[in-house]
C-alpha atoms as a PDB file:
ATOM      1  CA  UNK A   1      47.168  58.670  76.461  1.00  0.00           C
ATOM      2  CA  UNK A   2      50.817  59.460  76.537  1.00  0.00           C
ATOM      3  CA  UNK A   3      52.322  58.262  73.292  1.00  0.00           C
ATOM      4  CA  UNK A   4      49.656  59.242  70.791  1.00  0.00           C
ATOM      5  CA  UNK A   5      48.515  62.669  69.604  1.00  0.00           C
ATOM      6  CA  UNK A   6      44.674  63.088  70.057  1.00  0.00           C
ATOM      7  CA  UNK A   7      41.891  63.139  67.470  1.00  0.00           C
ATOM      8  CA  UNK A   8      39.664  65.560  67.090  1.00  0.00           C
ATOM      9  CA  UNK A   9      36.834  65.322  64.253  1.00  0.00           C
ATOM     10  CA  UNK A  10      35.572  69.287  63.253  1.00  0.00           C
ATOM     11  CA  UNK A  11      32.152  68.900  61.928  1.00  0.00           C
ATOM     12  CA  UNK A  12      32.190  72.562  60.039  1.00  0.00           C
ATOM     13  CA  UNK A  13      31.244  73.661  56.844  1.00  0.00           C
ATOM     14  CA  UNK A  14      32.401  77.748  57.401  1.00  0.00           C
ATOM     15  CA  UNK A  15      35.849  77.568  55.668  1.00  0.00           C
ATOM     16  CA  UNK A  16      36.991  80.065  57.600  1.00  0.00           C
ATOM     17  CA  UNK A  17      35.880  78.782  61.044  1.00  0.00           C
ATOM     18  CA  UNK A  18      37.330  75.057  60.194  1.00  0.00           C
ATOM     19  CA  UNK A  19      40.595  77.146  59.546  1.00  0.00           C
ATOM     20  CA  UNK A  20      40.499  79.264  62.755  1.00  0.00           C
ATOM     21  CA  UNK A  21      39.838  76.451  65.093  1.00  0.00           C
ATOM     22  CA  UNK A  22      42.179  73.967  63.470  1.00  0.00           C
ATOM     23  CA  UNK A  23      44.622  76.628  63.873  1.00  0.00           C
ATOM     24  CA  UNK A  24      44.259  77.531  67.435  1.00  0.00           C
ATOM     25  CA  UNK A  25      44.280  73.224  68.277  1.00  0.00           C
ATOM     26  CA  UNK A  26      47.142  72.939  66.382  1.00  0.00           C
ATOM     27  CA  UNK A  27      48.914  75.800  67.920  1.00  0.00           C
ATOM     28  CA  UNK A  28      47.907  74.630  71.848  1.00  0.00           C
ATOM     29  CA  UNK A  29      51.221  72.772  72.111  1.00  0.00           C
ATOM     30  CA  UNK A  30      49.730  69.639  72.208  1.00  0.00           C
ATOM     31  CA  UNK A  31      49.798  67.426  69.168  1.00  0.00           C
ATOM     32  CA  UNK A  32      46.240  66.528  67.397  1.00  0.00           C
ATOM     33  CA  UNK A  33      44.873  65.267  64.870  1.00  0.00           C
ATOM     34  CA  UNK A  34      42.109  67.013  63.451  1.00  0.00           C
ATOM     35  CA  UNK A  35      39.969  65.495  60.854  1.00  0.00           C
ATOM     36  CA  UNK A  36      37.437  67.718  58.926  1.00  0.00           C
ATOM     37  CA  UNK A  37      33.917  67.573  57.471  1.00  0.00           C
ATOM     38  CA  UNK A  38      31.341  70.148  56.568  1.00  0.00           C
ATOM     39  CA  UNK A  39      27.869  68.172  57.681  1.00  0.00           C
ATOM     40  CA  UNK A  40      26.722  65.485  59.651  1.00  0.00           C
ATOM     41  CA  UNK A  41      26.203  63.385  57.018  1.00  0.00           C
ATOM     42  CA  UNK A  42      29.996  63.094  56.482  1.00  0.00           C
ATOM     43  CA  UNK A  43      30.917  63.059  60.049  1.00  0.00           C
ATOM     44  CA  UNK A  44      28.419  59.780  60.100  1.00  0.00           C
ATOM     45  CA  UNK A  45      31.066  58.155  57.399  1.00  0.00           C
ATOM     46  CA  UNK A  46      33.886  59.100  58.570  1.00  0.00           C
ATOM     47  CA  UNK A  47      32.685  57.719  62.581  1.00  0.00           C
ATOM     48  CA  UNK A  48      31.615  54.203  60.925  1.00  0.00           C
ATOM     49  CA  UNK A  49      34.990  54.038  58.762  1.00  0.00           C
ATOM     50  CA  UNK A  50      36.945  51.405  60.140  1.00  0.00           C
ATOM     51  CA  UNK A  51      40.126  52.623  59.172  1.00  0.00           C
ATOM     52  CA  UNK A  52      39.737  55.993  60.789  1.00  0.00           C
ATOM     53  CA  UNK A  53      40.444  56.782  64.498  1.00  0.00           C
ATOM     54  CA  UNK A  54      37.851  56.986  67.029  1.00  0.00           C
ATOM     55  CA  UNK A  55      37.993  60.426  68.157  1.00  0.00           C
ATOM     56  CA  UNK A  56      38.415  61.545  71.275  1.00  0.00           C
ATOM     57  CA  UNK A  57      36.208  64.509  70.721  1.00  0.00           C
ATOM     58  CA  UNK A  58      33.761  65.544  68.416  1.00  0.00           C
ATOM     59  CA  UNK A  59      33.044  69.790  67.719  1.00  0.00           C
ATOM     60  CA  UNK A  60      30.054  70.626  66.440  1.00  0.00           C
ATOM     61  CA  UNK A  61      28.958  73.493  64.326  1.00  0.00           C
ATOM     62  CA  UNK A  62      24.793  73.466  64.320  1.00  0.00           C
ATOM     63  CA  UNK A  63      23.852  75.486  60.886  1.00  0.00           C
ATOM     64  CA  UNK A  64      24.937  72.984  58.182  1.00  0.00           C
ATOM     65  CA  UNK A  65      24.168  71.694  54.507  1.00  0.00           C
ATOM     66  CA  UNK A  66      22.784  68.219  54.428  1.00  0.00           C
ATOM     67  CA  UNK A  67      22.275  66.789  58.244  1.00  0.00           C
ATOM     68  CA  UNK A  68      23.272  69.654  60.224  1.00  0.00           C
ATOM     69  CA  UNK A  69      24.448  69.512  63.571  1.00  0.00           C
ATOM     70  CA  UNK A  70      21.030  69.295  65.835  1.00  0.00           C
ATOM     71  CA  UNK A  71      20.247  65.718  63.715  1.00  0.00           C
ATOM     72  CA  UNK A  72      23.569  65.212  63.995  1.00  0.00           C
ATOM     73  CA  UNK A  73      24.041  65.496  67.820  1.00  0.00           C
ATOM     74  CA  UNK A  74      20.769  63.533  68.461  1.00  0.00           C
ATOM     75  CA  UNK A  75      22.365  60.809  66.053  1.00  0.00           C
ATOM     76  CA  UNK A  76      25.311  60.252  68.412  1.00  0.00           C
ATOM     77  CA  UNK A  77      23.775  60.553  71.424  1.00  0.00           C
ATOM     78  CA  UNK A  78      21.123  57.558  70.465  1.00  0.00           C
ATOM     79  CA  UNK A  79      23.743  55.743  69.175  1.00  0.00           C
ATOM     80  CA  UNK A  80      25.322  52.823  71.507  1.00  0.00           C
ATOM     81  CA  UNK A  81      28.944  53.128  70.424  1.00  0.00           C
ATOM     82  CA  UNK A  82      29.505  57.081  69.326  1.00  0.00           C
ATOM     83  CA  UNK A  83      27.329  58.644  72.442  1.00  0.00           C
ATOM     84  CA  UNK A  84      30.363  58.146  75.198  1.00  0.00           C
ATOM     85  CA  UNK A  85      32.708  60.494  72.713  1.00  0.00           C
ATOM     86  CA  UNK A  86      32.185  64.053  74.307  1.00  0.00           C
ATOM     87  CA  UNK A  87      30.310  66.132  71.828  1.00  0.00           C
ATOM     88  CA  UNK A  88      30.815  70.120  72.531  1.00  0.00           C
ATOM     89  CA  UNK A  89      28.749  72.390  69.880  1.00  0.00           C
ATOM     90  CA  UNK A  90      30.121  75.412  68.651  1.00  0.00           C
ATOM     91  CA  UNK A  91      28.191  77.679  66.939  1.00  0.00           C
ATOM     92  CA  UNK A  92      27.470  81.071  65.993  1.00  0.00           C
ATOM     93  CA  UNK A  93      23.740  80.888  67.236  1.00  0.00           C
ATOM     94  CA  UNK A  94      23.220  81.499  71.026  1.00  0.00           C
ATOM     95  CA  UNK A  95      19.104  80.922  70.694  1.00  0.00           C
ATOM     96  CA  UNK A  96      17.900  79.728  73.608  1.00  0.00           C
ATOM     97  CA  UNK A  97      16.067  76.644  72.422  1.00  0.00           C
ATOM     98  CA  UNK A  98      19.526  75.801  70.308  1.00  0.00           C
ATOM     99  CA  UNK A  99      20.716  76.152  73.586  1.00  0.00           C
ATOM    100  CA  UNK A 100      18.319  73.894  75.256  1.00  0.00           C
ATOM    101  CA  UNK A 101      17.741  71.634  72.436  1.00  0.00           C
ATOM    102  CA  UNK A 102      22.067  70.633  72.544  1.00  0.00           C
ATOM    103  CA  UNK A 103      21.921  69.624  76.016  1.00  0.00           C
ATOM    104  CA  UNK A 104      18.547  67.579  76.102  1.00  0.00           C
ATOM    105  CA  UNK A 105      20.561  66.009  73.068  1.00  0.00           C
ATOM    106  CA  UNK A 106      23.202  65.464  75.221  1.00  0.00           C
ATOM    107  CA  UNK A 107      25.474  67.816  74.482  1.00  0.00           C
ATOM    108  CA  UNK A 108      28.833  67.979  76.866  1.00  0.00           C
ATOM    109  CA  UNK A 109      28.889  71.641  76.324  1.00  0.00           C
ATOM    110  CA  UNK A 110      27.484  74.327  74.236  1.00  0.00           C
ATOM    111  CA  UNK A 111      29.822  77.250  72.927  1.00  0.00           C
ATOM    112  CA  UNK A 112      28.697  80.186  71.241  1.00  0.00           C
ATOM    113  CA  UNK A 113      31.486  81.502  68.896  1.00  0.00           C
ATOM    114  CA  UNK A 114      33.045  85.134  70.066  1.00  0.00           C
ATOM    115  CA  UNK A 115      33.033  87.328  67.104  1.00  0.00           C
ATOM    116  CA  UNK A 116      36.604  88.449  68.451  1.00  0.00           C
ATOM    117  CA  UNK A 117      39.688  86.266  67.095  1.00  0.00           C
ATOM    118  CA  UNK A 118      41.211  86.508  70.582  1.00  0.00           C
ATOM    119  CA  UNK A 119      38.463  85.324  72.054  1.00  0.00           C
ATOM    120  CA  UNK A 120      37.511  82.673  69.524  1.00  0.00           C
ATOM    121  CA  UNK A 121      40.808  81.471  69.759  1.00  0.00           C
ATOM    122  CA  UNK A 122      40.781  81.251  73.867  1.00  0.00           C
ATOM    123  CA  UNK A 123      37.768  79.262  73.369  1.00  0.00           C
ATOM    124  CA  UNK A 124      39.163  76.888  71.265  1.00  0.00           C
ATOM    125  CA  UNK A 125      41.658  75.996  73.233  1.00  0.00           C
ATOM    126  CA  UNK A 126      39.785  76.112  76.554  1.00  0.00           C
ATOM    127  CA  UNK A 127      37.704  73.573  75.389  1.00  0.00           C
ATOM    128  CA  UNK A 128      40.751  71.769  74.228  1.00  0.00           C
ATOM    129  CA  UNK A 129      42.505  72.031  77.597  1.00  0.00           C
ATOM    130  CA  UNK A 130      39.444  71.237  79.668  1.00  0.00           C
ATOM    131  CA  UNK A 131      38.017  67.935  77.704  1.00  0.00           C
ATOM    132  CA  UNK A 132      41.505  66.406  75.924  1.00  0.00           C
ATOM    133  CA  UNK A 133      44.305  67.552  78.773  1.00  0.00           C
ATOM    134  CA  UNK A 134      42.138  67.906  82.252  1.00  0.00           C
ATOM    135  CA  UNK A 135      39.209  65.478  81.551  1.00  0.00           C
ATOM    136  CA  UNK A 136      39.703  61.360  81.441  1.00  0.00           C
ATOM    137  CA  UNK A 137      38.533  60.488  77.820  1.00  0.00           C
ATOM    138  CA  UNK A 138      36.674  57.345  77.006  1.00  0.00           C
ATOM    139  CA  UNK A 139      39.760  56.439  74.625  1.00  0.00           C
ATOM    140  CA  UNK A 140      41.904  56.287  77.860  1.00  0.00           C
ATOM    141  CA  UNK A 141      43.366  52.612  78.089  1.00  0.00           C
ATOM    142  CA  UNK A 142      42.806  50.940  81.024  1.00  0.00           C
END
């Protein structure tokens, strides 16, 4: 994937959240592109535009306007061409049946967000690390 900074599409409508994490990826070192939306219904547009990149991973926030993130998650997951892009939800709700729920969707991994900045900025970027610099993305050319 050398050559080309990696794409990231943040499904989050909490301002402040979007901020923080698009912070913390854009401050990992690594260059990404982050793309933004606040509910699934926009993620859905912006995945089918044809003139926007396939991402290489898709977070998830759960509690959101609209289609929120557990219709969203079972949207991509049923869908032929957007279920190989690893999917990680992070939320603020650590409920065990959202919990359960994410990974019978499919989920690749389920985050709760730390209340602490340090910690929700380690997060970040561990999941970062782990599924755009350690693990082979479906993106990867052959």
């Amino acid at each position: 994937m050398a050559g080309r900074p990696f794409d990231i599409l943040l499904v989050e409508d909490d301002v402040a959240d979007a901020l923080l994490i698009e912070v913390a990826l854009r401050d990992g070192g690594t260059p990404r592109r982050i793309a933004q939306v606040s509910d699934g219904v926009e993620a859905l547009e912006h995945l089918n535009d044809p003139t926007a990149p396939r991402p290489d991973l898709i977070l998830l926030d759960l509690n959101m306007p609209r289609m929120n993130g557990r219709e969203l998650l079972h949207h991509l997951k049923n869908d032929e061409d957007l279920k190989v892009i690893p999917t990680v939800v992070l939320t603020t709700s650590g409920a065990p049946e959202d919990v359960a729920a994410a990974y019978r969707n499919h989920s690749n991994a389920y985050i709760t967000k730390p209340v602490n900045l340090d910690d929700f900025t380690h997060a970040v970027r561990s999941i970062d690390t782990f599924f755009l610099d350690t693990a082979v993305s479906p993106n990867t050319p052959e």
